[in-house]
N, C-alpha and C. Protein backbone atom coordinates (compact mmCIF):
# COMPACT_ATOMS: atom_id res chain seq x y z
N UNK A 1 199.92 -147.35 233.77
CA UNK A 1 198.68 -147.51 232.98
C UNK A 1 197.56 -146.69 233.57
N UNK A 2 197.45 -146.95 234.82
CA UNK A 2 196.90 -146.37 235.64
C UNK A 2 196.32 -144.35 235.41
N UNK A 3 197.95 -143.81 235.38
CA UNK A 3 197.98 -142.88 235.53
C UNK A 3 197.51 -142.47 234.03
N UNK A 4 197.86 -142.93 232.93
CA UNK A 4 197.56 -142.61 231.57
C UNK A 4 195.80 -142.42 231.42
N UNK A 5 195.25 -143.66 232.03
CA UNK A 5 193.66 -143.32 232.02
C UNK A 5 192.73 -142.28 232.75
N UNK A 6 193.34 -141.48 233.55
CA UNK A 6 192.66 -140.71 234.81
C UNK A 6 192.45 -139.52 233.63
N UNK A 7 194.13 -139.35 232.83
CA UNK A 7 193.49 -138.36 232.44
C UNK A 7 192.76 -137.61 231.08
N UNK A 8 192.38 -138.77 230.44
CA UNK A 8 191.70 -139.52 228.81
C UNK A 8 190.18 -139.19 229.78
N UNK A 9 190.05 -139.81 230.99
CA UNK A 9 188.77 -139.92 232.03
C UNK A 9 188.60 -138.43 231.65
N UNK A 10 189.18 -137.49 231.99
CA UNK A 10 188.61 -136.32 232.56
C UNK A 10 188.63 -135.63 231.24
N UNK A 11 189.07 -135.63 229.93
CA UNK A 11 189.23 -135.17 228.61
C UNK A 11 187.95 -135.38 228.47
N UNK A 12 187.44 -136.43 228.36
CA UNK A 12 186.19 -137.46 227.71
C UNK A 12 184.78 -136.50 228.90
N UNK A 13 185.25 -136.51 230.00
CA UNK A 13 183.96 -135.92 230.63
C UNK A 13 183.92 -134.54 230.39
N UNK A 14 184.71 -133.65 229.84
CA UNK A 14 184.94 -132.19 229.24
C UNK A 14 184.26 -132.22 228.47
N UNK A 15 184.55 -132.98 227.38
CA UNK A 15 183.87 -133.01 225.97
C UNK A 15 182.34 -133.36 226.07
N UNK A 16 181.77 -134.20 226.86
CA UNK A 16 180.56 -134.41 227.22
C UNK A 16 179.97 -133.05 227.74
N UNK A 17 180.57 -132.92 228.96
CA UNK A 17 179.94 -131.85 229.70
C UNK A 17 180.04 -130.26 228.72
N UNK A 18 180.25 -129.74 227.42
CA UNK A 18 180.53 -129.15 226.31
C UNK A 18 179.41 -129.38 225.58
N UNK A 19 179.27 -130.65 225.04
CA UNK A 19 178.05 -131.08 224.26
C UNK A 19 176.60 -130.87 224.59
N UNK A 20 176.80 -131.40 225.87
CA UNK A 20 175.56 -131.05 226.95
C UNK A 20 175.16 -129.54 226.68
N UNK A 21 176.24 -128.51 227.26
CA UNK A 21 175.65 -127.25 227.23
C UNK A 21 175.41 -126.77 226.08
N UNK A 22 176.34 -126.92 224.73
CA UNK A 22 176.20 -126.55 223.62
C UNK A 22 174.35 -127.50 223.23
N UNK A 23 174.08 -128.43 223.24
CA UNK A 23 172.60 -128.40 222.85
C UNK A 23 171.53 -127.70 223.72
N UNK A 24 171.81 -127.48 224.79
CA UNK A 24 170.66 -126.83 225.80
C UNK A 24 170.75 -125.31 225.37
N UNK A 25 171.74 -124.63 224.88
CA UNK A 25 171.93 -123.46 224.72
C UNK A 25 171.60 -123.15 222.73
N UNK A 26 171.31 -124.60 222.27
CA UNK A 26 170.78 -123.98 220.88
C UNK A 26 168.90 -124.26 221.43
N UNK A 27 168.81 -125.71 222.08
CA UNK A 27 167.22 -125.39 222.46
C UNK A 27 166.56 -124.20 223.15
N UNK A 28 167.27 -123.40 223.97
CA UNK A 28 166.82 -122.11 224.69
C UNK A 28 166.59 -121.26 223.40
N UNK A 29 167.87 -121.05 222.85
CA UNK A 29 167.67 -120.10 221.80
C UNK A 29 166.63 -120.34 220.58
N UNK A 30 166.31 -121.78 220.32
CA UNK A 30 165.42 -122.23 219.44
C UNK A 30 163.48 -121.35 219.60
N UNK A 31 163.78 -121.66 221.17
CA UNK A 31 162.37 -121.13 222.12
C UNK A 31 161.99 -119.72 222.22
N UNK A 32 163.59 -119.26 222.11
CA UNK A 32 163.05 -117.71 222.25
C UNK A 32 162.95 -116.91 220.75
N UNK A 33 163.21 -117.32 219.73
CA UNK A 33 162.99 -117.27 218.15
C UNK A 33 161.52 -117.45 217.98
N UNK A 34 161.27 -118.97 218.48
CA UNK A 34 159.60 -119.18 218.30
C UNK A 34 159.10 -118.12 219.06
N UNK A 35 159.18 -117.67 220.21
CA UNK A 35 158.46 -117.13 221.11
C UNK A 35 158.15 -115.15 220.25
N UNK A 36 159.43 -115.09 219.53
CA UNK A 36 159.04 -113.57 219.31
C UNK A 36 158.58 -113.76 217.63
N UNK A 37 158.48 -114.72 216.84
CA UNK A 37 157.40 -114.92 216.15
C UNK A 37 156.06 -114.58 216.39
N UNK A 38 155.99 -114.86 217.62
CA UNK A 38 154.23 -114.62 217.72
C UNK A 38 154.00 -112.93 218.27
N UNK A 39 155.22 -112.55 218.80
CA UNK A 39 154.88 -111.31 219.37
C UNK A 39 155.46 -110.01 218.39
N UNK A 40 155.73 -110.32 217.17
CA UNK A 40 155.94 -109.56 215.74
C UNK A 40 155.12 -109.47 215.04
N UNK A 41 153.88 -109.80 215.54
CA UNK A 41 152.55 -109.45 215.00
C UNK A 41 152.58 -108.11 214.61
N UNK A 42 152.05 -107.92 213.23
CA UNK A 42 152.29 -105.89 212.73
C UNK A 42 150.90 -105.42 212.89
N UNK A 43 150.82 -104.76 213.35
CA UNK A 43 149.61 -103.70 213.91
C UNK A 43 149.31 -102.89 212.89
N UNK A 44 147.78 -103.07 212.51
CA UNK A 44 147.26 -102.20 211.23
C UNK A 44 146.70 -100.82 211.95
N UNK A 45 147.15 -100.28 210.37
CA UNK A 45 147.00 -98.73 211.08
C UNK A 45 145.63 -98.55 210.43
N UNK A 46 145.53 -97.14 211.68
CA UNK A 46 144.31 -97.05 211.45
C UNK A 46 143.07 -96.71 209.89
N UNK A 47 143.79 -96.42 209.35
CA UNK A 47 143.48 -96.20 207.71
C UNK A 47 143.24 -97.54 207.51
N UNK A 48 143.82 -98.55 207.43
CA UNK A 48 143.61 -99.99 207.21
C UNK A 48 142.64 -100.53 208.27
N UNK A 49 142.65 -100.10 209.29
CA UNK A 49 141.34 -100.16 209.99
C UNK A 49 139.98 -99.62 209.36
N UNK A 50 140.09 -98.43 208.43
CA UNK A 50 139.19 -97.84 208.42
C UNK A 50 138.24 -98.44 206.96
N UNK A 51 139.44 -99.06 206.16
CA UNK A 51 139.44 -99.69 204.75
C UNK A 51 138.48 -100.86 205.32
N UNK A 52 139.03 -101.47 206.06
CA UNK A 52 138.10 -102.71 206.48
C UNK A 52 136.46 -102.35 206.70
N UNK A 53 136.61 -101.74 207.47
CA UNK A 53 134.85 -101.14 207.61
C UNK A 53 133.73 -100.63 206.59
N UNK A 54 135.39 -99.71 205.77
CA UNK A 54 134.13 -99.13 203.91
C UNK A 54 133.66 -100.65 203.82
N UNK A 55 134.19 -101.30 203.57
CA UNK A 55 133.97 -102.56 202.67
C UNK A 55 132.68 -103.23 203.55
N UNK A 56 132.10 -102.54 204.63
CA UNK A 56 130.95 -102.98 205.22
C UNK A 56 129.91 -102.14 205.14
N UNK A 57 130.31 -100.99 204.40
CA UNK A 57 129.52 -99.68 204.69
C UNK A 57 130.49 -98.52 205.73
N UNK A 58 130.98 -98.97 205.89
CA UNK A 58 131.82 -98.36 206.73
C UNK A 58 131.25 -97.44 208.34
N UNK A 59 131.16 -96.65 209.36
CA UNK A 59 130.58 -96.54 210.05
C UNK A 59 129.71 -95.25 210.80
N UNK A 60 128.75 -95.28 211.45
CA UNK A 60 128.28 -94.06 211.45
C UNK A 60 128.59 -93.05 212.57
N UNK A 61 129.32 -92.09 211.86
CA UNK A 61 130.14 -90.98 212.71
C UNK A 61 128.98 -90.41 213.80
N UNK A 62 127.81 -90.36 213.21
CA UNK A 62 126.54 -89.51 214.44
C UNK A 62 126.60 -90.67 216.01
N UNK A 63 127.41 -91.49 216.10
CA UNK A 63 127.24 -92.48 217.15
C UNK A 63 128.31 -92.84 217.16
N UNK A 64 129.28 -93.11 216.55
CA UNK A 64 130.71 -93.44 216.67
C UNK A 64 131.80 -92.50 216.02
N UNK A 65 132.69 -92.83 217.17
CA UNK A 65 133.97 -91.76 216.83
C UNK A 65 135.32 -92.88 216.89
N UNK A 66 136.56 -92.61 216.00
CA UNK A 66 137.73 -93.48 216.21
C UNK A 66 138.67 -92.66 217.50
N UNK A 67 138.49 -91.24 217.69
CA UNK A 67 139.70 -91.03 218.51
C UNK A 67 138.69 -90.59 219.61
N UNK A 68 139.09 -89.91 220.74
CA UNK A 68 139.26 -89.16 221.47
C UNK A 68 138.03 -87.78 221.17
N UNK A 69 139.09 -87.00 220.47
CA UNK A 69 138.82 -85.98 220.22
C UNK A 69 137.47 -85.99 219.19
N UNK A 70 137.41 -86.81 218.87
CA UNK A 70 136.26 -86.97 217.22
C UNK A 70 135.02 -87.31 218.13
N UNK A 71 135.63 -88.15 219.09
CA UNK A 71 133.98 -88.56 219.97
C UNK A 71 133.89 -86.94 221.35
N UNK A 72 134.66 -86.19 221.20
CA UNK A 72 134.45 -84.73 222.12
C UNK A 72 133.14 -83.82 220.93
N UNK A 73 133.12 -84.01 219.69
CA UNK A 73 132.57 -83.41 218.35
C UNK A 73 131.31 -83.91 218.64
N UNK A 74 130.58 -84.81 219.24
CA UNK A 74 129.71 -85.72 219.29
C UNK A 74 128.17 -84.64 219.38
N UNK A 75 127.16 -84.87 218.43
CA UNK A 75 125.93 -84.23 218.62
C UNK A 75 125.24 -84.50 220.02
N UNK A 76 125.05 -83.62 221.06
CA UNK A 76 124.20 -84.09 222.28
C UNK A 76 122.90 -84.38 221.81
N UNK A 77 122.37 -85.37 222.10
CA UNK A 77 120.81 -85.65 221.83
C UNK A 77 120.03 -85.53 222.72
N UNK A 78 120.87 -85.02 224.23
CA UNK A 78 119.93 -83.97 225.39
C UNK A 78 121.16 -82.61 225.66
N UNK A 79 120.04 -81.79 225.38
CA UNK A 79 120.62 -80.44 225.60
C UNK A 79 120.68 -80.20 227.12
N UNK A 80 120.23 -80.51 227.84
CA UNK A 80 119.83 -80.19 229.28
C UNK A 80 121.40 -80.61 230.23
N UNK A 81 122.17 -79.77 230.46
CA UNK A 81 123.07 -80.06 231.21
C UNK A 81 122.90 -80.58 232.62
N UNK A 82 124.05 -81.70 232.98
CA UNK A 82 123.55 -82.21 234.75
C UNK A 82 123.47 -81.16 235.46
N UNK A 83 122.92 -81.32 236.62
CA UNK A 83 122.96 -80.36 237.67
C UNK A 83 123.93 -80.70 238.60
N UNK A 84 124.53 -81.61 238.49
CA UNK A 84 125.48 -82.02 239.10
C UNK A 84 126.91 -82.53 238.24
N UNK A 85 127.99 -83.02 239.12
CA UNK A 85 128.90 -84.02 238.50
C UNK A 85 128.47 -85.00 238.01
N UNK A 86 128.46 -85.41 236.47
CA UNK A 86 127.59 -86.47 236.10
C UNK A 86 128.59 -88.05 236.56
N UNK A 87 127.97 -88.61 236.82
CA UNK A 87 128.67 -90.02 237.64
C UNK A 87 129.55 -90.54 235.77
N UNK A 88 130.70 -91.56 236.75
CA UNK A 88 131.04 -92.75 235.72
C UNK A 88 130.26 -94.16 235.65
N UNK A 89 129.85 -94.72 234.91
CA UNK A 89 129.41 -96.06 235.02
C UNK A 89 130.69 -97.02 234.32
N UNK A 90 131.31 -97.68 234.96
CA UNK A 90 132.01 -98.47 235.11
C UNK A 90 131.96 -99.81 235.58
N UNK A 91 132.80 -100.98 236.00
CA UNK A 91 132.59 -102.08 236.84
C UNK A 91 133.57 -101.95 238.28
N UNK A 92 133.03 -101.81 239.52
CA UNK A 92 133.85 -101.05 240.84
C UNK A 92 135.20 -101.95 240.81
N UNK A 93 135.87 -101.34 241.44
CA UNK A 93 137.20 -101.85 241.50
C UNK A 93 137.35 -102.06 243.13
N UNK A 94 138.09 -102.81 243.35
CA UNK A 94 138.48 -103.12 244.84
C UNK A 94 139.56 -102.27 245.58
N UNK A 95 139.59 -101.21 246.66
CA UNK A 95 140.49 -100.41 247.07
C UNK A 95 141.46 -101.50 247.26
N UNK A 96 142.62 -100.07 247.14
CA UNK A 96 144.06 -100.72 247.46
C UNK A 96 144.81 -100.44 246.08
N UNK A 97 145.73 -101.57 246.08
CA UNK A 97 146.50 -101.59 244.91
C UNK A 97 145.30 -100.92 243.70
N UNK A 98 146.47 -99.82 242.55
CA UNK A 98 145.89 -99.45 241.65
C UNK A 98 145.26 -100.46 240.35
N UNK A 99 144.53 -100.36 239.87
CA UNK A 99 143.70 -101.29 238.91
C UNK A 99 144.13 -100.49 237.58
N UNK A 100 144.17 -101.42 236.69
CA UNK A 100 143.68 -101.14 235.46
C UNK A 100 142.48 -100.72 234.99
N UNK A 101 141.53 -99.98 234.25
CA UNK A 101 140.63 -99.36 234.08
C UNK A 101 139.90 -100.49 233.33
N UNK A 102 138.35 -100.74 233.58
CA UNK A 102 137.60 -101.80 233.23
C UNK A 102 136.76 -101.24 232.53
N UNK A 103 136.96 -101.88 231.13
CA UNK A 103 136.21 -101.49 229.88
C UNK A 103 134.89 -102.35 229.55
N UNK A 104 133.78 -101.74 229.03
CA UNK A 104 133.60 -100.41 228.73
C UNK A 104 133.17 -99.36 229.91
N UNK A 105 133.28 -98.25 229.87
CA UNK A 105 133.40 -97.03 230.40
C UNK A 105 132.55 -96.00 230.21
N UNK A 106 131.58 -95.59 230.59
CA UNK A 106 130.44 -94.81 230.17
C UNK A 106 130.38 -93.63 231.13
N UNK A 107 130.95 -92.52 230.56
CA UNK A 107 130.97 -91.00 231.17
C UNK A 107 129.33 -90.66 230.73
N UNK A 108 128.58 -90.00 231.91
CA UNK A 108 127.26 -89.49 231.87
C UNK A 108 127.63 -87.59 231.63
N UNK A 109 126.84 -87.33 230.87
CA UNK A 109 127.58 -85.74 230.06
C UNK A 109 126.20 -84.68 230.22
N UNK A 110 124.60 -85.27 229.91
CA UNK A 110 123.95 -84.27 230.22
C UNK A 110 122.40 -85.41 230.75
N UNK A 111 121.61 -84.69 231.31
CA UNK A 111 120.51 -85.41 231.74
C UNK A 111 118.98 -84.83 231.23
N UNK A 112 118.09 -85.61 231.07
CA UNK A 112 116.82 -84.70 230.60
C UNK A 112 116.00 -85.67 232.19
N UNK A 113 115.74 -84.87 232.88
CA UNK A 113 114.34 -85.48 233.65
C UNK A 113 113.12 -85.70 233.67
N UNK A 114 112.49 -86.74 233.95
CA UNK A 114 111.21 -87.31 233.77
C UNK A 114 110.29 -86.61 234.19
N UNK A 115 109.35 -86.10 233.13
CA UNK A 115 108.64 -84.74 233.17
C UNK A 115 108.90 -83.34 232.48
N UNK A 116 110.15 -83.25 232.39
CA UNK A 116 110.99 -82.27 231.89
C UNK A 116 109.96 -82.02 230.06
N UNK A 117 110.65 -80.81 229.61
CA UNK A 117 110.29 -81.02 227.88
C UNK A 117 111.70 -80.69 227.29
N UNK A 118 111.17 -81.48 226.12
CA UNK A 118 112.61 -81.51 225.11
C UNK A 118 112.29 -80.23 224.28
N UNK A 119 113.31 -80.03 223.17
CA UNK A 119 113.21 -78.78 222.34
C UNK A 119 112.10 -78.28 221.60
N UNK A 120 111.28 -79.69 221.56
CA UNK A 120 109.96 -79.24 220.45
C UNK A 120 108.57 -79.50 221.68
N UNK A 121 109.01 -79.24 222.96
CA UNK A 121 107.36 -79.51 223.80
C UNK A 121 107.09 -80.31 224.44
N UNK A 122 107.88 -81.32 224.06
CA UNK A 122 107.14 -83.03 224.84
C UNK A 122 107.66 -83.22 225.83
N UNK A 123 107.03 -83.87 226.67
CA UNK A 123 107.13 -84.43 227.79
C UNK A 123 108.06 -85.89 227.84
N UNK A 124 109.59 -85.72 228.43
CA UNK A 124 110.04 -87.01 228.83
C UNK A 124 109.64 -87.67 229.80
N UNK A 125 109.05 -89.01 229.15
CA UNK A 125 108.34 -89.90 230.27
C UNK A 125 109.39 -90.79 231.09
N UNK A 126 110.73 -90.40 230.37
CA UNK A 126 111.58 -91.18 231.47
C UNK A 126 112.85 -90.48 231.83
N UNK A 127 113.45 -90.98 232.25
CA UNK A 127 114.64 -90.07 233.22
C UNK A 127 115.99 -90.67 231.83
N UNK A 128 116.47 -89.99 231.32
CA UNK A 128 117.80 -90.17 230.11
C UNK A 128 118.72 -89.41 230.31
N UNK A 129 120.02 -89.96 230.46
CA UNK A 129 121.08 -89.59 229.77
C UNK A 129 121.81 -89.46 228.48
N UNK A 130 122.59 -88.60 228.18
CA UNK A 130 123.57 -88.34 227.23
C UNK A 130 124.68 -89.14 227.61
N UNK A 131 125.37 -90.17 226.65
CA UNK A 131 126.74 -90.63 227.82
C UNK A 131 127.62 -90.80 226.18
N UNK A 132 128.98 -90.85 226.44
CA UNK A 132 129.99 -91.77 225.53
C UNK A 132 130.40 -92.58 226.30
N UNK A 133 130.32 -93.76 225.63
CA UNK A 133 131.21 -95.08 226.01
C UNK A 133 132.39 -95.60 225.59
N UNK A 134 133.40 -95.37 225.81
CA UNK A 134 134.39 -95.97 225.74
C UNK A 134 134.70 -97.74 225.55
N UNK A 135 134.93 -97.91 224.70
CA UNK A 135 135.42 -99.88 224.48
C UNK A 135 136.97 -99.77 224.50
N UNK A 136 136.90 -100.93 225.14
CA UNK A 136 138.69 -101.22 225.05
C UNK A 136 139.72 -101.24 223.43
N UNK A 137 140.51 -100.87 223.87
CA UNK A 137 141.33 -100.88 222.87
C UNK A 137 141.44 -101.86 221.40
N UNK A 138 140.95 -102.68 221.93
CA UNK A 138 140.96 -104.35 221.24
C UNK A 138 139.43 -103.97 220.08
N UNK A 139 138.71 -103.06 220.26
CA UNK A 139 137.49 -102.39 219.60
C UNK A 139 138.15 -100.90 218.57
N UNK A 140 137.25 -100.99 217.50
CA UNK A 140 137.61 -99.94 216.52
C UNK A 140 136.22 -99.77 215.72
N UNK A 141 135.84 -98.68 216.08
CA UNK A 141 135.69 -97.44 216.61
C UNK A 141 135.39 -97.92 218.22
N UNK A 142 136.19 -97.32 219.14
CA UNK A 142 136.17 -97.65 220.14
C UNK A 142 135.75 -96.57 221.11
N UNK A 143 134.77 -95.73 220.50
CA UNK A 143 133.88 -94.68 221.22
C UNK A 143 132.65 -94.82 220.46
N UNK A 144 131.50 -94.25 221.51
CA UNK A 144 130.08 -94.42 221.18
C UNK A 144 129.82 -93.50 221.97
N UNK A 145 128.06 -92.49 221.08
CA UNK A 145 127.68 -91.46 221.25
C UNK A 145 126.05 -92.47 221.63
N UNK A 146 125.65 -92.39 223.02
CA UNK A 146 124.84 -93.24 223.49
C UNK A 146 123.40 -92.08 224.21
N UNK A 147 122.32 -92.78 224.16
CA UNK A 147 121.66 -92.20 225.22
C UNK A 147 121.24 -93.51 226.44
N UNK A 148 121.33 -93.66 227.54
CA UNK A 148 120.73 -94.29 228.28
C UNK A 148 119.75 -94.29 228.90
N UNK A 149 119.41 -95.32 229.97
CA UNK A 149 118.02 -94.48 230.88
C UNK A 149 118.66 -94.65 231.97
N UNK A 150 118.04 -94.11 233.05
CA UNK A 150 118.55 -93.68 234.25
C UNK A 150 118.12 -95.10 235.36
N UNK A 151 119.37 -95.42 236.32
CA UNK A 151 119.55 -96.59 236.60
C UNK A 151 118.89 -96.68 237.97
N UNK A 152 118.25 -95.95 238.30
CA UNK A 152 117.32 -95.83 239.53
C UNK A 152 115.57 -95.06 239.40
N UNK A 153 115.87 -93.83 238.59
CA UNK A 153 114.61 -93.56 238.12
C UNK A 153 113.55 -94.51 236.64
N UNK A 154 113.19 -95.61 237.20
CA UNK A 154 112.49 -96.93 236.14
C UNK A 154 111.22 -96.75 235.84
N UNK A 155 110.34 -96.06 236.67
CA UNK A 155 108.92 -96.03 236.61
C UNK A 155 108.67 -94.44 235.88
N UNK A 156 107.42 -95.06 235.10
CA UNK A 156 106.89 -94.05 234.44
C UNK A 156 105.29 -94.36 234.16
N UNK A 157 104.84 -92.67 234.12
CA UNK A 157 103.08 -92.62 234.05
C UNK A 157 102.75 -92.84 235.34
N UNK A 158 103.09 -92.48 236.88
CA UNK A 158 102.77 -92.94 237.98
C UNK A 158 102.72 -94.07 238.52
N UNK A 159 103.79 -94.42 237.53
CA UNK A 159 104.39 -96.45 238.09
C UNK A 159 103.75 -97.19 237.14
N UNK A 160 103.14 -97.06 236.04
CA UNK A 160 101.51 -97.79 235.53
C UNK A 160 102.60 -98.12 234.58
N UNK A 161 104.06 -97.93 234.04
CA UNK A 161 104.76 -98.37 233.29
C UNK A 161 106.21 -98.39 233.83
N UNK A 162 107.30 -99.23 232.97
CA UNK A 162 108.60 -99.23 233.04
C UNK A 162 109.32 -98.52 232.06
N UNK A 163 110.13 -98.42 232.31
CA UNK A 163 111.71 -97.27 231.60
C UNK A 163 112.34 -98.57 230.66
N UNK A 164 112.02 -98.93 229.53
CA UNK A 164 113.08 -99.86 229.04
C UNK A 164 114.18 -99.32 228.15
N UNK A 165 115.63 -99.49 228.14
CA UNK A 165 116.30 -99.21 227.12
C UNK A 165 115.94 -99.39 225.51
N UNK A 166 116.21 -98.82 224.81
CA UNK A 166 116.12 -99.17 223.31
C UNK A 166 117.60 -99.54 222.69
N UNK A 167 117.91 -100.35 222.26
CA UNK A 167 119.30 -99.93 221.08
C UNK A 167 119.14 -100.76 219.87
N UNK A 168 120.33 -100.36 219.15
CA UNK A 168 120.63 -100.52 217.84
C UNK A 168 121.80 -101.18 217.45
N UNK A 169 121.87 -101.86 216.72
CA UNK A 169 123.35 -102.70 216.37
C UNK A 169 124.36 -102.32 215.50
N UNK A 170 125.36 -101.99 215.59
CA UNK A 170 126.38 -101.24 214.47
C UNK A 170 127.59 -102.11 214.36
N UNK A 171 128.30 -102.01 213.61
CA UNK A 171 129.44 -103.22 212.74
C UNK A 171 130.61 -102.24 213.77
N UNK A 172 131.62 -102.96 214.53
CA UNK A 172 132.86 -102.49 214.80
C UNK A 172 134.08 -103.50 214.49
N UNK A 173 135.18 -103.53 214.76
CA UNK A 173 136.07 -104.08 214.86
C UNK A 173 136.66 -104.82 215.90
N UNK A 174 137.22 -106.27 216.26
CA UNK A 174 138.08 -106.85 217.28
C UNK A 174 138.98 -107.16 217.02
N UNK A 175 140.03 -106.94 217.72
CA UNK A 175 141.18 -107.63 217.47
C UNK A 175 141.17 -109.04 218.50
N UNK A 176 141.91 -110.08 217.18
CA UNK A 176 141.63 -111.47 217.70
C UNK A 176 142.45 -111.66 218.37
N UNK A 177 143.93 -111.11 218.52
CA UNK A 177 145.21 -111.41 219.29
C UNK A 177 145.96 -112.30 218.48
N UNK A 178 145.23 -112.68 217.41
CA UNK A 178 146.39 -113.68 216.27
C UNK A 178 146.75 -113.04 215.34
N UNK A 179 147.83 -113.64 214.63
CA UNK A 179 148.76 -113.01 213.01
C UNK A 179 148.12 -113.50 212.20
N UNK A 180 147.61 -113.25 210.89
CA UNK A 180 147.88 -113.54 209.61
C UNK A 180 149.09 -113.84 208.91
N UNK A 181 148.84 -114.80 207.96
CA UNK A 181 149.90 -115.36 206.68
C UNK A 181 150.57 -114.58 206.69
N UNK A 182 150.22 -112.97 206.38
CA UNK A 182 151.08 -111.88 206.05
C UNK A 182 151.81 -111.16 207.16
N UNK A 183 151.85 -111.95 208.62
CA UNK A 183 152.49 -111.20 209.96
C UNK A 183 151.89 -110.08 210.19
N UNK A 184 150.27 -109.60 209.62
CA UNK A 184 149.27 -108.68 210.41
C UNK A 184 148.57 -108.95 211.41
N UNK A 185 148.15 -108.20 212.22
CA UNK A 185 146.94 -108.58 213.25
C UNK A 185 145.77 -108.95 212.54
N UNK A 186 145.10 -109.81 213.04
CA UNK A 186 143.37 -110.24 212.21
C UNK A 186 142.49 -109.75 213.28
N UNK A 187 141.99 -109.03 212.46
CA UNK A 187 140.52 -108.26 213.33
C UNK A 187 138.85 -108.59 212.74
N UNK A 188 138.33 -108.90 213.34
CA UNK A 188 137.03 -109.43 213.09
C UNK A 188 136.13 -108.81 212.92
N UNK A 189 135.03 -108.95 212.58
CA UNK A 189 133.67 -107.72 212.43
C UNK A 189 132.63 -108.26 213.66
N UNK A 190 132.32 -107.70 214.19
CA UNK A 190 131.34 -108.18 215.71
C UNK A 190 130.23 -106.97 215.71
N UNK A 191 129.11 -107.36 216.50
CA UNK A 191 127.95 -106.71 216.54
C UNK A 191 128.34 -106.17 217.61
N UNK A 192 128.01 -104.67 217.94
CA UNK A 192 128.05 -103.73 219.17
C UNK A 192 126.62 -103.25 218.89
N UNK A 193 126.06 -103.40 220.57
CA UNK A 193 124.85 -102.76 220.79
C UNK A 193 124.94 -101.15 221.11
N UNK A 194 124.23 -99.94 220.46
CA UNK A 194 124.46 -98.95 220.72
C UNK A 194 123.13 -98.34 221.59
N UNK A 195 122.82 -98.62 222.44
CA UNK A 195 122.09 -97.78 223.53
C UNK A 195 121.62 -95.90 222.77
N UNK A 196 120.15 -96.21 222.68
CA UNK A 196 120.07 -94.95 221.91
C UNK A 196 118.61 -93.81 222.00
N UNK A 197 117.67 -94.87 223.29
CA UNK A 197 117.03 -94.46 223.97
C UNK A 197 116.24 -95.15 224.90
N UNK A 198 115.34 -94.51 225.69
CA UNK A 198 114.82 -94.88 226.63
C UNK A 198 113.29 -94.47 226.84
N UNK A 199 112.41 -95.71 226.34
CA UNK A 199 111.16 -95.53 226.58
C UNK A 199 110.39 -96.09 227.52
N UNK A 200 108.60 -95.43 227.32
CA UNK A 200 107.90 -95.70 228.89
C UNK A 200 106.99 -96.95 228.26
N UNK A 201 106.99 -98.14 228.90
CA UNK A 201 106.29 -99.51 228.36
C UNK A 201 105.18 -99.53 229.23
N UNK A 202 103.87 -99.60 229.13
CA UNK A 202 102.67 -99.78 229.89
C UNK A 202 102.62 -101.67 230.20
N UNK A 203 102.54 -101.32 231.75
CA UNK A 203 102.28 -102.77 232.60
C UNK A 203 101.16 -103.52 232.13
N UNK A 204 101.00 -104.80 231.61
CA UNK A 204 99.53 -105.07 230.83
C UNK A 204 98.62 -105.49 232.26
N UNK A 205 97.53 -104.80 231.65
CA UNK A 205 96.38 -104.74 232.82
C UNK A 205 96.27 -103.49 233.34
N UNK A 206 97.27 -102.20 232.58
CA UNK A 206 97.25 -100.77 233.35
C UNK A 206 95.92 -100.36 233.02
N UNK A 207 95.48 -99.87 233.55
CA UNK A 207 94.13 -98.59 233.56
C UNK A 207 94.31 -97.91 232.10
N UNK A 208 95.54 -97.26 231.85
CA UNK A 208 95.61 -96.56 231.05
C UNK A 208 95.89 -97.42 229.66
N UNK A 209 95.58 -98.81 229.92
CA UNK A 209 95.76 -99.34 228.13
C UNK A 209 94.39 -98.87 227.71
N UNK A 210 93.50 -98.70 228.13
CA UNK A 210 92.21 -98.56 227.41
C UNK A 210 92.06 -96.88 226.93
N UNK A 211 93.07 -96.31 226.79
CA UNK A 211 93.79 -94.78 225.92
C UNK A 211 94.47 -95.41 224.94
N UNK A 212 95.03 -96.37 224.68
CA UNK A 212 95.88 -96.38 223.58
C UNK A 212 94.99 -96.73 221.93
């Protein structure tokens, strides 16, 4: 009797130990189905990028470019080339291991100096750059034709004023990182500040408010 049950015992724990793996091996596979659902998200091209924006007005090429090359086309709004290597403005990275590049990215391209004259005579009262900025990928139009002010030269009129930035707000694109109904990426409309000059503000109580 004995011997008849040992081996019904070990049939019965086969069939278990079978069942077992056969459900763990449809739940794995269940997980990795869900899992590339979300990462079959379809990426709109850029034409459908671009459709989205008409429908806002769509955007202005004198300050924004979609590629590369379209923001190299860019009108300088200082003619005055650096006298030097014009710096990157970036966020510093920590030596050592290589980094990923930290967006946004602002290449400095030409400089006008404080005092200097522009094309028609005048006197710049503050220290400006020419720059493009680069936005991360996740942005569309993800270049900008910028002017800044200069991040150490602030004073103007013999200190009796400050250097403040000016900008302007323009419609771009984000990508949200989620799908649509239709398995597209959803991209959002967001305000981007476009940096577009740099003026001289009189300190109240200057000498020289009683000229204005």
């Amino acid at each position: 009797m004995t011997k008849e049950v040992i081996p019904l015992v070990i049939v019965l724990a086969t069939f278990l130990s079978c069942s077992e793996a056969q459900s763990l091996s449809f739940t794995q596979s269940d997980v990795t189905i869900q899992g590339s659902s979300t990462s079959a998200c379809q990426s709109l091209t850029t034409r459908e990028l671009e459709q989205k924006l008409e429908t806002l007005g769509g955007y202005n090429k004198r300050y924004q470019a979609i590629t590369k090359s379209g923001a190299a086309k860019f009108s300088k709004f200082i003619s005055q080339p650096a006298p030097t290597k014009a710096p990157t403005l970036s966020t510093k990275k920590p030596r050592g291991r290589r980094q990923a590049p930290s967006y946004p990215i602002t290449n400095l391209s030409s400089v006008a100096r404080r005092g200097s004259l522009d094309q028609n005579g005048y006197h710049y009262l503050c220290t400006e750059w020419s720059a493009i900025t680069t936005l991360s990928a996740d942005y569309f139009p993800r270049y900008l034709n910028e002017v800044i002010c200069d991040a150490k030269d602030v004073g103007c009129l013999s200190y009796e004023g400050i250097c403040v930035q000016d900008s302007f707000i323009v419609n771009v694109l984000r990508n949200t990182g989620k799908c649509g109904s239709d398995g597209k990426q959803i991209w959002e409309v967001v305000s981007q500040p476009v940096r577009s000059c740099c003026s001289c503000r009189l300190f109240q109580g200057s000498f020289l408010g009683k000229y204005l």
